[in-house]
Structures are given as C-alpha cells and as structure tokens.
Protein backbone atom coordinates (compact mmCIF):
# COMPACT_ATOMS: atom_id res chain seq x y z
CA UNK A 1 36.41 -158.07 -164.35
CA UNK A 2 38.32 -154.86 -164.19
CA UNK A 3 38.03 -154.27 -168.15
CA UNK A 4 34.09 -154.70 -167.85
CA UNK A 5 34.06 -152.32 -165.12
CA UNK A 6 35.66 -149.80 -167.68
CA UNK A 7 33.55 -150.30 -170.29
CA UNK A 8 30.76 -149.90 -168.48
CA UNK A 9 32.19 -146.02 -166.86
CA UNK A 10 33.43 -145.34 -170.39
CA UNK A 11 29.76 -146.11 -171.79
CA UNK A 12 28.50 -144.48 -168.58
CA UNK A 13 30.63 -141.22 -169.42
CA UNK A 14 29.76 -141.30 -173.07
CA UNK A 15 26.29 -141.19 -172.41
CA UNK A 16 26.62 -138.33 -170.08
CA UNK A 17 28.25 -136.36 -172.44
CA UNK A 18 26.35 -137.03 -175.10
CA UNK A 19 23.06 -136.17 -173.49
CA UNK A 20 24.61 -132.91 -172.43
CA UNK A 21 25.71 -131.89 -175.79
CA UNK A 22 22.14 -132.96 -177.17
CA UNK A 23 21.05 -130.14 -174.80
CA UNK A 24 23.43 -127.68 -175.67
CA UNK A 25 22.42 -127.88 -179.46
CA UNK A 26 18.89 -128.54 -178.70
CA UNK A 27 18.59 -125.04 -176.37
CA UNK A 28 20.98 -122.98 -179.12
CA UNK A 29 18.92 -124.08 -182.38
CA UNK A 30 15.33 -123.74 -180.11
CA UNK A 31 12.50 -126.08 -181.57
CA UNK A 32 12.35 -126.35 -185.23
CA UNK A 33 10.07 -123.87 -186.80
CA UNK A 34 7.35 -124.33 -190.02
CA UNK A 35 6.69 -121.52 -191.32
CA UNK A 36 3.46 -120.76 -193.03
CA UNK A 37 4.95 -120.79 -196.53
CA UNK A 38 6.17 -124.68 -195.74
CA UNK A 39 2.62 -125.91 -194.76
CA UNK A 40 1.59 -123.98 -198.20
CA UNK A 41 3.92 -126.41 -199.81
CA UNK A 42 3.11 -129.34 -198.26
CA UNK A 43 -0.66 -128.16 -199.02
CA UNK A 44 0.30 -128.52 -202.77
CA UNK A 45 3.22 -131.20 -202.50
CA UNK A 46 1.09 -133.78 -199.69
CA UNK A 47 -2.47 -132.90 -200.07
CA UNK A 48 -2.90 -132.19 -203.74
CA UNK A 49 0.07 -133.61 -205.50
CA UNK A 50 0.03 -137.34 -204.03
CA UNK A 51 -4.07 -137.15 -202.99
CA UNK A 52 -3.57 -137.56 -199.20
CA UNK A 53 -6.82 -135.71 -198.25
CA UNK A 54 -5.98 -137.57 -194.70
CA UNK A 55 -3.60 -134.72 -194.13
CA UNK A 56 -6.45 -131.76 -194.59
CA UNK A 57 -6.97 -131.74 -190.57
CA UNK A 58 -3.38 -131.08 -190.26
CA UNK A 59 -3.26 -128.24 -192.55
CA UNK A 60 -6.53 -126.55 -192.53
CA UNK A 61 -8.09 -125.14 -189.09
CA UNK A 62 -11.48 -126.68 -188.35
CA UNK A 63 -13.30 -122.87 -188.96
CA UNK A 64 -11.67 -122.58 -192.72
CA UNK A 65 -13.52 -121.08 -195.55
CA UNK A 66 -12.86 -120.47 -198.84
CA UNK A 67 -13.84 -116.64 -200.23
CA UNK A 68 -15.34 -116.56 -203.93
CA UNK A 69 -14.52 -113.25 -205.79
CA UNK A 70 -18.32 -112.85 -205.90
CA UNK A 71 -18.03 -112.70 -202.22
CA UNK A 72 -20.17 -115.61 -201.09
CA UNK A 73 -17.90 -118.35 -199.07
CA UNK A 74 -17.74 -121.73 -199.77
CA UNK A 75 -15.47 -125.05 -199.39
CA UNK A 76 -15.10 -125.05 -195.61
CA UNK A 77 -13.92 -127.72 -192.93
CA UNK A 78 -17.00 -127.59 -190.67
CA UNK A 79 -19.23 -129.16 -193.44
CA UNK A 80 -16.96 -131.23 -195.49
CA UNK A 81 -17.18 -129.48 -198.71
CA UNK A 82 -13.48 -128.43 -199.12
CA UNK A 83 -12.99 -133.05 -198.44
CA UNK A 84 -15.81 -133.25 -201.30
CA UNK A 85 -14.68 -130.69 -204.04
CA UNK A 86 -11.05 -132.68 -203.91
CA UNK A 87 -12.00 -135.57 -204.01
CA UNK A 88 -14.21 -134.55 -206.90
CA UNK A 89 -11.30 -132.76 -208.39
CA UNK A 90 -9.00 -135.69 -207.94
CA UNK A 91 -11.52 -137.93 -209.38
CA UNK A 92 -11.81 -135.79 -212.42
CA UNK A 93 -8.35 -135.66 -212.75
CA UNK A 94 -6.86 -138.13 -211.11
CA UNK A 95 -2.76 -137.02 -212.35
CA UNK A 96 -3.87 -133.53 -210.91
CA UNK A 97 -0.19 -131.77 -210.57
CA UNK A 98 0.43 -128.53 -208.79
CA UNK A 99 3.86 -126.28 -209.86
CA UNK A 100 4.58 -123.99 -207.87
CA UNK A 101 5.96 -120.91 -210.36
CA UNK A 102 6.51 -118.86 -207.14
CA UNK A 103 5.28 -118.02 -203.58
CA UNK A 104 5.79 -115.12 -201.07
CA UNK A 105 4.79 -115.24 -197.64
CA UNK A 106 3.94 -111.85 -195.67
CA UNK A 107 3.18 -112.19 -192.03
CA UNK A 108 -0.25 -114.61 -191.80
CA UNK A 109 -0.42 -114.28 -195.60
CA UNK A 110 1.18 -117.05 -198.36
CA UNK A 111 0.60 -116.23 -202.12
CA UNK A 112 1.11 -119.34 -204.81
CA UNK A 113 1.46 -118.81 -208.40
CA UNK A 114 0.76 -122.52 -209.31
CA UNK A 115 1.02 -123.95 -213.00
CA UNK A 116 -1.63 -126.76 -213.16
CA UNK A 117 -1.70 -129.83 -215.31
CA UNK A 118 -4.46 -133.15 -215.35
CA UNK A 119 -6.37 -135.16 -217.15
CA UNK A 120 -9.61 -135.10 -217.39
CA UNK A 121 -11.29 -138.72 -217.06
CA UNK A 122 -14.66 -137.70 -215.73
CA UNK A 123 -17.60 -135.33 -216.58
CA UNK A 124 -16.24 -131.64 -215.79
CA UNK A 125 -17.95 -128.50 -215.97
CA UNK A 126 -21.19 -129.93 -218.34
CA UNK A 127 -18.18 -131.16 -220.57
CA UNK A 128 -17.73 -134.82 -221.08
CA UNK A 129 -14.73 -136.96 -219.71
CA UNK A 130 -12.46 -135.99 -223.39
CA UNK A 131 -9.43 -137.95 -221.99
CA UNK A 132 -7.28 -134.72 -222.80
CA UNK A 133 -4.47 -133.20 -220.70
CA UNK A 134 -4.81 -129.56 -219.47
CA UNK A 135 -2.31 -127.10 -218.21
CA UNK A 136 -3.53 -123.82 -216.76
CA UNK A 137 -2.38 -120.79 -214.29
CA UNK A 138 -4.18 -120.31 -210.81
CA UNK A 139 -3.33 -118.61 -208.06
CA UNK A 140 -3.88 -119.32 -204.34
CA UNK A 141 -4.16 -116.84 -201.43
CA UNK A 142 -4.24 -118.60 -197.78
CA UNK A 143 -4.24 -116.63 -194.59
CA UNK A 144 -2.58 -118.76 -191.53
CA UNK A 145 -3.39 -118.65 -187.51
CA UNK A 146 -1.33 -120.61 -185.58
CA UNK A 147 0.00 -122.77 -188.14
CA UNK A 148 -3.18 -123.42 -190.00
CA UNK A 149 -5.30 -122.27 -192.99
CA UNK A 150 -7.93 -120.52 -191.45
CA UNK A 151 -9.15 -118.91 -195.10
CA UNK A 152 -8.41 -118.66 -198.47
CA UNK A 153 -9.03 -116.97 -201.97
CA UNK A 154 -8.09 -118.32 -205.68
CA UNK A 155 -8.23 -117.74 -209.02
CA UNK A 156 -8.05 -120.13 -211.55
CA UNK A 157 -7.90 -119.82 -215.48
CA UNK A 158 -11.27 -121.05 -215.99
CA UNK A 159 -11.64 -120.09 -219.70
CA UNK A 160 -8.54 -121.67 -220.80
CA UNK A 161 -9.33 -125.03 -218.97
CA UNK A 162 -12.77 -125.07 -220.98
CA UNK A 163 -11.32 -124.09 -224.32
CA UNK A 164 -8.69 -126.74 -224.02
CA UNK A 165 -11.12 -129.40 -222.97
CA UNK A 166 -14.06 -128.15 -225.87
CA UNK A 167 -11.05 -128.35 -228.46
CA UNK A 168 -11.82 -130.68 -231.09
C-alpha cells in the first residue's frame, strides 16, 4: 500500500511541476503571433493552392473589396463575388498553382510576386477551353486590420495568358 501511496505523490508532484513550467514558458514566449505576411501565405498555400474556399471567412474581413486599376471596386465578401470569381477561376483551371517569387510585408501592407501556372479546361476570356497549360506573373497587394484582408489590389499578366492560350 505504501508503494501506491508514492506513486500517486510522485505523479501528484510531477504534475505540479509540470503545470508550473507550462506557465513559465507559456508567460516568457506570450501567445503565438501570425503575422500578416503568414495569412498572405496561407491565402495562396490554403485558399488558392488546394481550393479550400471554406477558409475565405477566416482570411478575408466581411467589408473586403478588391480595387481595379481603373478605380472601380469589385470582388468583395458582403456580396459573394470574391466566393464566385474563384470558384470560376478554379473551375477554369482546376491545377491553378500559386509561387510565391517573393513577398514583403510593411506594417498593414503584404506585397506577393506570385508565378502562376493552370490549365485551362473551361471557356476563359471569349477563348475556348484549349486544354493548354499557362504560366504567367501577377502581383498581389492586400492591406490587413486585425488579422484580416480588409482590401486588395493586383495585377496580372493578362496579355501573356491570352497569347499563350490563342497560340496555335
């Protein structure tokens, strides 16, 4: 009976100091942090790479817009159009692939220089599924507030995508 009793103060004591070191670490390391340039990533790695548009509510704020460079907006959460033009995209090209070439993060700004590569399997653009493989250059601009996309800008090689899918 005496060696049970032991156990159980040596589990007892274990415990107790094992709890106490989990707080030590826990209150020197503070709560992990995500920085805006990691959600960028996971944007590209979780939402576009492996299609799980389930994840947009995590990343994008519910007020998001995307800015055109002719200055009208487009693409936002509220109405579901950012949802519909991925799931357009993806359908289009459904091996849609995001590299990212490089990134920089500045305060509530993340940059992405992204080489992108698909096939295209449905109607694009007025051009005709042509079951060819593209690879072009855009660029991505998001602004963050409190750990979500709240806008964004891009730029994509437009040209290049339609040459390569009009090529013979």
């Amino acid at each position: 009976m005496a060696v049970i009793f032991q156990s159980k103060k040596w589990l007892i004591m274990f415990s107790m100091l094992f709890c106490s070191v989990m707080q030590v670490m826990a209150q020197s390391t503070g709560p992990a942090q995500v920085s805006n340039k990691d959600i960028a990533t996971q944007y590209v790695n979780d939402i576009v790479n492996n299609q799980k548009l389930y994840l947009l509510k995590y990343v994008y704020d519910t007020g998001y817009v995307f800015h055109n460079l002719d200055g009208k907006d487009s693409y936002s959460m509220r109405d579901s159009s950012l949802l519909s033009s991925l799931y357009n995209t993806f359908t289009t090209f459904p091996d849609l692939h995001y590299t990212i070439i490089n990134s920089v993060a500045e305060g509530e700004l993340v940059a992405l220089n992204l080489s992108v590569t698909g096939t295209q399997r449905a109607d694009y653009m007025g051009i005709k599924a042509t079951q060819k493989t593209v690879n072009y250059k855009e660029m991505l601009m998001f602004r963050f507030l409190n750990n979500k996309i709240v806008e964004g800008w891009g730029l994509s090689n437009i040209a290049d995508l339609k040459a390569q899918l009009s090529k013979p």
